[in-house]
N, C-alpha and C. Protein backbone atom coordinates (compact mmCIF):
# COMPACT_ATOMS: atom_id res chain seq x y z
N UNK A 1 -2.94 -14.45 8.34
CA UNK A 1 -3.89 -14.33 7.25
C UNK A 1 -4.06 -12.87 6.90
N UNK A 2 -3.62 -12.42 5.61
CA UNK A 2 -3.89 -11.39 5.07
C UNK A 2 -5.20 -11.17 4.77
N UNK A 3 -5.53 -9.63 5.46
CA UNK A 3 -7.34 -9.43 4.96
C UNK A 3 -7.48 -7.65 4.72
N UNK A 4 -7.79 -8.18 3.14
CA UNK A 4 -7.97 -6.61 2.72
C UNK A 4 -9.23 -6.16 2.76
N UNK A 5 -9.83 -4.81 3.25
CA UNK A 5 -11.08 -4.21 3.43
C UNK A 5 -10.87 -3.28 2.80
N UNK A 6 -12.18 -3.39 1.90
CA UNK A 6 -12.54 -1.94 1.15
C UNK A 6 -13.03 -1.10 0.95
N UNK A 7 -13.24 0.58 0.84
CA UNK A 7 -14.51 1.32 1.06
C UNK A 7 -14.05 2.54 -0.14
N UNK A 8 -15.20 3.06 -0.11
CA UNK A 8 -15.34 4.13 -0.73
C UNK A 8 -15.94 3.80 -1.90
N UNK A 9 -16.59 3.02 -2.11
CA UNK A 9 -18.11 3.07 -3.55
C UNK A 9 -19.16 3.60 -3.16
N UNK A 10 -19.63 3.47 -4.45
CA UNK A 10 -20.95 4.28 -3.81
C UNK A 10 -21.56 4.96 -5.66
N UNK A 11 -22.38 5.56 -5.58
CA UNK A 11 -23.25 6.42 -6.84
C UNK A 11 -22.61 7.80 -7.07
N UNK A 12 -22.22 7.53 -8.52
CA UNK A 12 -21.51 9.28 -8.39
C UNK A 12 -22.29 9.66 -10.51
N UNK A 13 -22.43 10.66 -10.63
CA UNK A 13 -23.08 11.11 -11.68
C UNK A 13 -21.89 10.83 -12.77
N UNK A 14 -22.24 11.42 -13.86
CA UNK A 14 -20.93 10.97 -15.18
C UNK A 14 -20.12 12.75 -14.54
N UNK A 15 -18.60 12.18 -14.27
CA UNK A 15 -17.94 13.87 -14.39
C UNK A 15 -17.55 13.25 -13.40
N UNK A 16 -17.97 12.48 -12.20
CA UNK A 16 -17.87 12.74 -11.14
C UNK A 16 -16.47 12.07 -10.47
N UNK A 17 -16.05 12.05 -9.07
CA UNK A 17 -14.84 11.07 -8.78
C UNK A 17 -15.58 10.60 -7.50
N UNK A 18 -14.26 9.62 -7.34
CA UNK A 18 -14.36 8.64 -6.01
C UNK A 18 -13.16 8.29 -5.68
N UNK A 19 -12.63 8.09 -4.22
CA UNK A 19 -11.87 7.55 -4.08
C UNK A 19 -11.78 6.49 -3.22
N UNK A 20 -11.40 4.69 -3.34
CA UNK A 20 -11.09 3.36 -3.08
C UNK A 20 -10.05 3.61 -2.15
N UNK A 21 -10.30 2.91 -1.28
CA UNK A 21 -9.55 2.54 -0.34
C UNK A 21 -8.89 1.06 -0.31
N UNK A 22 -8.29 0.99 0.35
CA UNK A 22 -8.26 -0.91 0.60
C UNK A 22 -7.01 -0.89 1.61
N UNK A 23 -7.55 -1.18 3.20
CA UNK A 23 -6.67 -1.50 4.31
C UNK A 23 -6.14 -2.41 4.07
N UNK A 24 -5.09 -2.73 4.81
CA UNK A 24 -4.44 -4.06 5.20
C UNK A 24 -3.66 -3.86 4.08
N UNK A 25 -2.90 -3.62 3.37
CA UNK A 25 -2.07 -3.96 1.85
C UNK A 25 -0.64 -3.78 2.28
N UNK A 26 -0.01 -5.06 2.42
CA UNK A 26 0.84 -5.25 2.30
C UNK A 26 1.80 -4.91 4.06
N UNK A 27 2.93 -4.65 4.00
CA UNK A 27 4.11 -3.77 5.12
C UNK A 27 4.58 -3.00 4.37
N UNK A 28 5.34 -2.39 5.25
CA UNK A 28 6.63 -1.16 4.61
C UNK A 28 8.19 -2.31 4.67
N UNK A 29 7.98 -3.84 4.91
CA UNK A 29 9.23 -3.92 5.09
C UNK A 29 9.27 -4.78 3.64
N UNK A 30 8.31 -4.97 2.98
CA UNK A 30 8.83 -6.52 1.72
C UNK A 30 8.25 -5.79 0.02
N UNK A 31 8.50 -5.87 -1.23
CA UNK A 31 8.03 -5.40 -2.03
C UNK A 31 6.75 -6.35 -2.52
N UNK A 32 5.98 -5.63 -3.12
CA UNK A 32 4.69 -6.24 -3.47
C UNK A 32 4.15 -5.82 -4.62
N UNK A 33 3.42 -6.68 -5.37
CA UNK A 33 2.61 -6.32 -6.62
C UNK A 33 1.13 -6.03 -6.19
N UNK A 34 0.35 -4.73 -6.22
CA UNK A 34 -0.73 -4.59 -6.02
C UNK A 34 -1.74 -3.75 -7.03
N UNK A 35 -3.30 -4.15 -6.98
CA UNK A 35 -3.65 -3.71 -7.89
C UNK A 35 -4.89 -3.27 -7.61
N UNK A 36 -5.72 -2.60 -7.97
CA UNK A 36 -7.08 -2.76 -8.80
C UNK A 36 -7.31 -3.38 -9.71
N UNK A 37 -8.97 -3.82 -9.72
CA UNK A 37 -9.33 -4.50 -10.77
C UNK A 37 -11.08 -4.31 -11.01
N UNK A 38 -11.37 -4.55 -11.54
CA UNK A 38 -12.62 -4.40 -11.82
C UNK A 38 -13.40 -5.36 -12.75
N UNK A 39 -14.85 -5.58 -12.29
CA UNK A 39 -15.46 -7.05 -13.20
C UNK A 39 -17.36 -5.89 -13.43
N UNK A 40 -17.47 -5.87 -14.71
CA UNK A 40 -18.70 -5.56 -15.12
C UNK A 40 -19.73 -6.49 -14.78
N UNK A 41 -21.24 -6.15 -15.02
CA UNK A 41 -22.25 -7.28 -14.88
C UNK A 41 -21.86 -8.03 -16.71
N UNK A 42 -21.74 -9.09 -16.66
CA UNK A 42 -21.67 -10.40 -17.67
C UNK A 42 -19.87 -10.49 -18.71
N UNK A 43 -18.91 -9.62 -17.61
CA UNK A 43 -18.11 -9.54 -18.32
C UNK A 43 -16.98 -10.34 -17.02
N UNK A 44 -15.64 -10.45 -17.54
CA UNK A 44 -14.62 -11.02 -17.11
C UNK A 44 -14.20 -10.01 -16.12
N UNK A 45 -13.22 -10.12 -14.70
CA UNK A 45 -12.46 -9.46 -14.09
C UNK A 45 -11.46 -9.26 -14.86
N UNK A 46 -11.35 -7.45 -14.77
CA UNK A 46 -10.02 -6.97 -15.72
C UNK A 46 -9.03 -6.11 -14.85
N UNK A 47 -7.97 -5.83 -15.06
CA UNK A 47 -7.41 -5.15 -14.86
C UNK A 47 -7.49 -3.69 -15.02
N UNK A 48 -7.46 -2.58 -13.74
CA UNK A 48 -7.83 -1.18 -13.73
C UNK A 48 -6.20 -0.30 -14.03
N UNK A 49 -5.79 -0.75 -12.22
CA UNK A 49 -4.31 -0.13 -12.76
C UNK A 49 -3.34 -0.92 -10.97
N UNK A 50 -2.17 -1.28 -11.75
CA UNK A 50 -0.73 -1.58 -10.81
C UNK A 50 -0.29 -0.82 -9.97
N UNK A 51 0.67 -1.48 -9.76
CA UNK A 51 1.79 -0.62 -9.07
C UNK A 51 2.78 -1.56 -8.16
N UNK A 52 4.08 -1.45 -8.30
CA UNK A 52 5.25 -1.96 -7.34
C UNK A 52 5.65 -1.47 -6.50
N UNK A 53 5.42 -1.86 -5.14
CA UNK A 53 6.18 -0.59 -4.57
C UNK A 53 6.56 -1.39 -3.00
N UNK A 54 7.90 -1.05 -2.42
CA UNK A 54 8.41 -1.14 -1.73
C UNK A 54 8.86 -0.43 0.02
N UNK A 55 8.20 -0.40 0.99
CA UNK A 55 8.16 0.34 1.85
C UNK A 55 8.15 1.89 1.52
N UNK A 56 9.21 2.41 1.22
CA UNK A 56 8.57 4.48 0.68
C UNK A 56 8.56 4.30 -0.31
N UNK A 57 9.09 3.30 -1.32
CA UNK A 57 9.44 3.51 -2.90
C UNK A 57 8.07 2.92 -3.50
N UNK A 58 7.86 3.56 -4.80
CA UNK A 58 6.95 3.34 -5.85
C UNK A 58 7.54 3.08 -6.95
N UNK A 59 7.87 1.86 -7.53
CA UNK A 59 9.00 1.54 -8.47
C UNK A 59 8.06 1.58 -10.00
N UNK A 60 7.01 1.59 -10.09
CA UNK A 60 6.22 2.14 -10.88
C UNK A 60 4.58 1.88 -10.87
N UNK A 61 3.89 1.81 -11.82
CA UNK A 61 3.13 2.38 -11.96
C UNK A 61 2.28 1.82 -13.49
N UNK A 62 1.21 0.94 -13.83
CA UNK A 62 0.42 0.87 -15.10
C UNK A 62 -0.68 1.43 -15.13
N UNK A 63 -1.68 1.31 -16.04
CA UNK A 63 -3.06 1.74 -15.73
C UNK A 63 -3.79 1.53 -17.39
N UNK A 64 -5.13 0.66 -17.22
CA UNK A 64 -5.47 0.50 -18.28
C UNK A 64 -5.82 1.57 -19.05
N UNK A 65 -5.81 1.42 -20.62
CA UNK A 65 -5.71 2.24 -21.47
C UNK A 65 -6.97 3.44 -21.49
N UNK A 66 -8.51 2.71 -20.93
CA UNK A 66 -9.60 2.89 -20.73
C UNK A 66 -9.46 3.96 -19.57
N UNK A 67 -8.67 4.03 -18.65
CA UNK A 67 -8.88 4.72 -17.07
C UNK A 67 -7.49 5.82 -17.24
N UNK A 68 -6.54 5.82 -18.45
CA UNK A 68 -5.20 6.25 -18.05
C UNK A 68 -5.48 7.74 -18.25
N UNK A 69 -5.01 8.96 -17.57
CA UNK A 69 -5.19 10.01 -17.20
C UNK A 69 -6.18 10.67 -16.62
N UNK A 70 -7.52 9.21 -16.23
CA UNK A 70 -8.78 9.67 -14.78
C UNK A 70 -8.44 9.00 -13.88
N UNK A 71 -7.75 7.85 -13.78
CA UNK A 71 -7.74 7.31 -12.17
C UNK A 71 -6.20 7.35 -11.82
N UNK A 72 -5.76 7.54 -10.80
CA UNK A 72 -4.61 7.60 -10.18
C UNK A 72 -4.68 6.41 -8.95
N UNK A 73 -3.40 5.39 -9.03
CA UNK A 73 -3.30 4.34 -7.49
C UNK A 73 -2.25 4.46 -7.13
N UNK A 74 -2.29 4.82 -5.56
CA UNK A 74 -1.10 5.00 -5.09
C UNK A 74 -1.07 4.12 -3.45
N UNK A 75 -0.05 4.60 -3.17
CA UNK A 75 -0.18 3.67 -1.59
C UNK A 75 0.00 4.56 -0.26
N UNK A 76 -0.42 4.60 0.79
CA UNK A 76 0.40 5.11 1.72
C UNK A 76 0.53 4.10 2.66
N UNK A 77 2.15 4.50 2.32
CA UNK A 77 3.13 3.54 3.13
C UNK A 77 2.91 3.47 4.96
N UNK A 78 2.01 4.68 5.30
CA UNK A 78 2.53 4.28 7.03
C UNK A 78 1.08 4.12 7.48
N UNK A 79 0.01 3.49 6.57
CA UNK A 79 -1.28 3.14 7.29
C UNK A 79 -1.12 1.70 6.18
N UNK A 80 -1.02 1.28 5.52
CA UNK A 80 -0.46 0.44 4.67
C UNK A 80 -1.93 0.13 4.40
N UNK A 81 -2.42 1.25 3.06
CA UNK A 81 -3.28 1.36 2.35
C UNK A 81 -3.46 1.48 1.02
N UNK A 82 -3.91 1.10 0.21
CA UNK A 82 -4.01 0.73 -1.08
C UNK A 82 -5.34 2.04 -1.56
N UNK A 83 -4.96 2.99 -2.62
CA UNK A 83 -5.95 3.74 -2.66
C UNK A 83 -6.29 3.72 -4.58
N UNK A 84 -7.15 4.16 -5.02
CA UNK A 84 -7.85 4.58 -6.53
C UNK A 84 -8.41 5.42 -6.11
N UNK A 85 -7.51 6.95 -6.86
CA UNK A 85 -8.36 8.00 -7.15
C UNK A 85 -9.23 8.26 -8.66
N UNK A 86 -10.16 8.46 -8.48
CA UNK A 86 -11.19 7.93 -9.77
C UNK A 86 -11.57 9.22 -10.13
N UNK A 87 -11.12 10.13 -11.39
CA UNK A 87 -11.90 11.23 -12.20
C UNK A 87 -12.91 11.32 -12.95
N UNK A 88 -13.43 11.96 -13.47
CA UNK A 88 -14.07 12.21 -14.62
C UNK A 88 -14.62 10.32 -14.69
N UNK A 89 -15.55 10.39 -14.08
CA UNK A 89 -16.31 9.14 -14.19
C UNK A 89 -17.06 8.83 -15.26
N UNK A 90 -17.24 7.60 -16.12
CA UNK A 90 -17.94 7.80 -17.09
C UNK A 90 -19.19 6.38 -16.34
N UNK A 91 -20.15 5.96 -17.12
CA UNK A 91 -20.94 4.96 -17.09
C UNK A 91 -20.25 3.88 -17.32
N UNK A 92 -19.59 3.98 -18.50
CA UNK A 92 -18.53 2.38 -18.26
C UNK A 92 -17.78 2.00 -17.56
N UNK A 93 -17.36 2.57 -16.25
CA UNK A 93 -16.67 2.74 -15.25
C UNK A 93 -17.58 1.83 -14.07
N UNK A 94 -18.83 1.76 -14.15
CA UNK A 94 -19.89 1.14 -13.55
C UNK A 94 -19.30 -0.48 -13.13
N UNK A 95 -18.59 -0.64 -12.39
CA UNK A 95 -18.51 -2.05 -11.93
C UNK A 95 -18.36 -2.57 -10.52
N UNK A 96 -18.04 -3.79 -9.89
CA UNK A 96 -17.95 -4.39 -8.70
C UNK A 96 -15.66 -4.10 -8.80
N UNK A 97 -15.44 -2.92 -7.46
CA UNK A 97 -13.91 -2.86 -7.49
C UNK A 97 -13.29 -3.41 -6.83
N UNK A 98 -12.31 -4.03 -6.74
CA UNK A 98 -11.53 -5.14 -6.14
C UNK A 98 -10.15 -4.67 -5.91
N UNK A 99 -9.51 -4.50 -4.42
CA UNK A 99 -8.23 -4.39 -4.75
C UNK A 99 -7.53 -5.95 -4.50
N UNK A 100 -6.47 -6.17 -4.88
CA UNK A 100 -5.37 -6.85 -4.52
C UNK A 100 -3.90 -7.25 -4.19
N UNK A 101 -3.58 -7.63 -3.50
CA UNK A 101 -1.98 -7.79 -3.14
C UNK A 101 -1.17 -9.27 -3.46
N UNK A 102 -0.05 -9.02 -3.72
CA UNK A 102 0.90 -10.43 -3.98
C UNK A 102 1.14 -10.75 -2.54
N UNK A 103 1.67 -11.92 -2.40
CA UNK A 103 2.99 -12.20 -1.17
C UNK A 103 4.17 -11.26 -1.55
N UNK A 104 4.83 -11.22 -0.67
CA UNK A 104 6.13 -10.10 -0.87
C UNK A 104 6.88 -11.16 -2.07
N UNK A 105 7.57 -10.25 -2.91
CA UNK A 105 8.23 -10.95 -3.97
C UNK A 105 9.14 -10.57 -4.23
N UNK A 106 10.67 -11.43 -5.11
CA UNK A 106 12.05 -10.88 -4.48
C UNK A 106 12.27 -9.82 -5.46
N UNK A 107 13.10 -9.22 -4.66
CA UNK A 107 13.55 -7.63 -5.16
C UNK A 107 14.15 -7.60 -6.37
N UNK A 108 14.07 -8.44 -7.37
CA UNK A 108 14.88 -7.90 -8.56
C UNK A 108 13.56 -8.33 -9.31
N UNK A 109 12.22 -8.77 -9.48
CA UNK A 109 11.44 -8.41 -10.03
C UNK A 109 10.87 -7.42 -10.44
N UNK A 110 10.00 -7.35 -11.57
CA UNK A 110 10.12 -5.72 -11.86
C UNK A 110 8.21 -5.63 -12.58
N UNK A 111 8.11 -4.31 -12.52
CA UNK A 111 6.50 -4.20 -12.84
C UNK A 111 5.69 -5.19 -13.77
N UNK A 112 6.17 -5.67 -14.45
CA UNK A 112 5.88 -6.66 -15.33
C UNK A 112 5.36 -7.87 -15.22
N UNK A 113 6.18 -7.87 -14.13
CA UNK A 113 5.43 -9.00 -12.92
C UNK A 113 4.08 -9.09 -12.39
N UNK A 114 3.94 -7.81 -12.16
CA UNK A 114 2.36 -7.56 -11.61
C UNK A 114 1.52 -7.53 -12.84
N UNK A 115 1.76 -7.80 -13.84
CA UNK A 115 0.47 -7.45 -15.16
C UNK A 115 -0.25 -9.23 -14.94
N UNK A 116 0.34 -9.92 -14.21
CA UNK A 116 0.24 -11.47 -14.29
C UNK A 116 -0.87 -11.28 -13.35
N UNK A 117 -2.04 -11.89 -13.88
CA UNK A 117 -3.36 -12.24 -12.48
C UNK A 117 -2.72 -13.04 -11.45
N UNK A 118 -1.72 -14.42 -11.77
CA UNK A 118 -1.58 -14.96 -11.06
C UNK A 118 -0.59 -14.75 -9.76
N UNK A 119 -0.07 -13.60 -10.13
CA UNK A 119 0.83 -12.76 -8.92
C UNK A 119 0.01 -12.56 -7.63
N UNK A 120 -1.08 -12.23 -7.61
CA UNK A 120 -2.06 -11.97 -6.82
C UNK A 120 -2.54 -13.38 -5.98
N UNK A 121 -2.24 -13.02 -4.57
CA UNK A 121 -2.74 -13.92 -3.69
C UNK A 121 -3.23 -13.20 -2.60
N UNK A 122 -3.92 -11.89 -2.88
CA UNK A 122 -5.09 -11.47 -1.95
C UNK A 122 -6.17 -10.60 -2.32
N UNK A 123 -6.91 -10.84 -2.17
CA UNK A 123 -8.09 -9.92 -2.84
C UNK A 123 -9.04 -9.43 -2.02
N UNK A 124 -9.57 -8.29 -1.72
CA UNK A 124 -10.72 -7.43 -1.23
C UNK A 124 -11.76 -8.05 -1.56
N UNK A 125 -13.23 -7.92 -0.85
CA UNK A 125 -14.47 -8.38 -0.81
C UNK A 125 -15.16 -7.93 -2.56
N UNK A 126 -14.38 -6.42 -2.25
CA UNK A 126 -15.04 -5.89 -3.70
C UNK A 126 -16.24 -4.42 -3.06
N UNK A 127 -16.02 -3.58 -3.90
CA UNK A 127 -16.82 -2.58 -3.68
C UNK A 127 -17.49 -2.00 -5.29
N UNK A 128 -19.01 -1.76 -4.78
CA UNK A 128 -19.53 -1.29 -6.20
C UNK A 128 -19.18 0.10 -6.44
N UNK A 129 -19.14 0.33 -7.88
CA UNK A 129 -18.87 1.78 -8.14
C UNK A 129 -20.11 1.67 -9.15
N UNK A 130 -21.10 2.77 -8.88
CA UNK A 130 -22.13 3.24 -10.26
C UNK A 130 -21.87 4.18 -10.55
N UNK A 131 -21.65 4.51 -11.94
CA UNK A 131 -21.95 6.04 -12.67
C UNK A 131 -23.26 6.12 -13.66
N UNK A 132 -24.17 6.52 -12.94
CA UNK A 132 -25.29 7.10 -13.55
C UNK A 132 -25.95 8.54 -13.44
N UNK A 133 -26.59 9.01 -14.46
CA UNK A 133 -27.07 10.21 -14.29
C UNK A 133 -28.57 10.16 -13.92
């Protein structure tokens, strides 16, 4: 049983960053679709930002249009951790964060794959992020 844990929320002012964690994601031996995501109070779970990546390799990389050049997700491969680095925080950024992982999936799939919710068959408890001043 796959079990992802998450940390690093918490209250940060507008400007400010944070950075998400999420243990447990995945091995270094199978490729995987993993993500962030994020769900507002009275709104739908959306998509933050992707990524494919394969024991050292990072085969790429999305990120919603809303977050693209403040948050950065990357992985490190030898604690097999799932991270969101979060910039320039705004108030709309204010939500419950979620990471998630696929089952390993075969190697000629390609990032595109991961834009699918239904790729995802593991999900984190969820951690709050507030930006208020």
């Amino acid at each position: 049983q796959v079990r992802m844990v998450e940390s690093g929320g918490g209250s940060v002012q507008p400007g400010g960053s944070l950075r998400l964690s999420c243990a447990g994601a995945g091995d270094i031996y199978s490729k995987y679709c993993m993500g962030w995501f994020r769900q507002a109070p009275g709104k739908e779970r959306d998509v933050v930002a992707i990524i494919l990546t394969s024991g050292d390799a990072t085969y790429g990389t999305e990120y919603d249009d809303s977050v693209k050049d403040r948050f950065t997700i990357s992985r490190d491969n030898a604690e097999n951790t799932l991270h969101l680095q979060m910039n320039s925080l705004k108030p709309e950024d204010t939500a419950i964060y979620y990471c998630a992982s696929s089952s390993p999936i075969p190697s000629w799939l390609d990032l595109g794959y991961c834009r699918t919710p239904s790729a995802y068959d593991y999900w984190g408890q969820g951690t709050q992020v507030t930006v208020s001043s």
